[in-house]
C-alpha atoms as a PDB file:
ATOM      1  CA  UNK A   1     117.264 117.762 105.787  1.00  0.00           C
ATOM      2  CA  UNK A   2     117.751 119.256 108.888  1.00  0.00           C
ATOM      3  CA  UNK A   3     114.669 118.802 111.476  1.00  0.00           C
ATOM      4  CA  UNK A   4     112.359 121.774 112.398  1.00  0.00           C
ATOM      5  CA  UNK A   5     108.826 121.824 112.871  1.00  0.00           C
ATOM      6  CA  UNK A   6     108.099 123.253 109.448  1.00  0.00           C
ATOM      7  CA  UNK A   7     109.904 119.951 107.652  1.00  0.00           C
ATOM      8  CA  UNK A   8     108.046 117.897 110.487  1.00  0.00           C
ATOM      9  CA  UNK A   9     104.480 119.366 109.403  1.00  0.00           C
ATOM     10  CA  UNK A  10     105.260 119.102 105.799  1.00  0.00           C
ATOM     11  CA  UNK A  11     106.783 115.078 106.052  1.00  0.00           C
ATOM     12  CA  UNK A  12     103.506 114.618 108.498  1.00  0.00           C
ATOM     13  CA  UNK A  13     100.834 116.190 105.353  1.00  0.00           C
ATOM     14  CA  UNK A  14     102.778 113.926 102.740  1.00  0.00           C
ATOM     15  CA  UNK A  15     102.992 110.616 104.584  1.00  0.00           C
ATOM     16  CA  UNK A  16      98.727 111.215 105.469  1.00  0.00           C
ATOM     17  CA  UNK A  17      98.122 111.681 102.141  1.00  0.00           C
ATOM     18  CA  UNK A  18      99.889 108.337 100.728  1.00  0.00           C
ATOM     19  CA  UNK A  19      98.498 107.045 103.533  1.00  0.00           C
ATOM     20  CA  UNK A  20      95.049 107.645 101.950  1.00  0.00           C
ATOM     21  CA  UNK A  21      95.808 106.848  98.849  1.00  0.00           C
ATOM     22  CA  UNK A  22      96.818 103.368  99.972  1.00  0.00           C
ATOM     23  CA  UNK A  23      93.975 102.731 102.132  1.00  0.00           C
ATOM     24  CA  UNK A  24      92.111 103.570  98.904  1.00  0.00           C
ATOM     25  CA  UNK A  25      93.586 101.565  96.438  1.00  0.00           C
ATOM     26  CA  UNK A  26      93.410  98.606  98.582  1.00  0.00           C
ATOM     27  CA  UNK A  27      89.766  99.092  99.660  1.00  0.00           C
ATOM     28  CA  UNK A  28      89.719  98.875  95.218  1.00  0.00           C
ATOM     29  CA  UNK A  29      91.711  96.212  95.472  1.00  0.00           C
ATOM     30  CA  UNK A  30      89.203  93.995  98.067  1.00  0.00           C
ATOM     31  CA  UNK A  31      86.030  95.431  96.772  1.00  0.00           C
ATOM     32  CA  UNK A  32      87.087  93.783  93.072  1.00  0.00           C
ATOM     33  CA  UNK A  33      88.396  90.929  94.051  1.00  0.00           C
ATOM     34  CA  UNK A  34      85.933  89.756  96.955  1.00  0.00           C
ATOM     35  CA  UNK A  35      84.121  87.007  94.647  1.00  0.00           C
ATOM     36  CA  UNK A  36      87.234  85.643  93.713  1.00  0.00           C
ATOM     37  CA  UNK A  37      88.478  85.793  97.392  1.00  0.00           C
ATOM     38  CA  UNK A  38      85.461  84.069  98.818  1.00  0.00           C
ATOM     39  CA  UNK A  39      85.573  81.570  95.558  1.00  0.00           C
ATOM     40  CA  UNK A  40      88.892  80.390  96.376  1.00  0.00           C
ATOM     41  CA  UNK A  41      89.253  80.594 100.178  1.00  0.00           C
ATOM     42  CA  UNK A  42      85.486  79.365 100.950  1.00  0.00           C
ATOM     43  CA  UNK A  43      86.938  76.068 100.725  1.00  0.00           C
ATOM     44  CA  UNK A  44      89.843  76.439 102.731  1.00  0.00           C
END
């Protein structure tokens, strides 16, 4: 791919959006397993 502002823009719209989708699933990910979390590392 050869760089230009056009493929910048375009790798800068796909890497925020997988950037939100991570964020999401892992805010998923700690919201459902935040009684088993505090379960097993309350003791720590």
């Amino acid at each position: 791919m050869i760089p230009s502002d056009a493929n910048f823009a375009q790798a800068a719209t796909i890497f925020r959006k997988l950037e939100e989708v991570v964020r999401s699933h892992f805010g998923y990910e700690e919201t459902e397993l935040a009684e088993a979390i505090g379960y097993y590392l309350g003791s720590i």
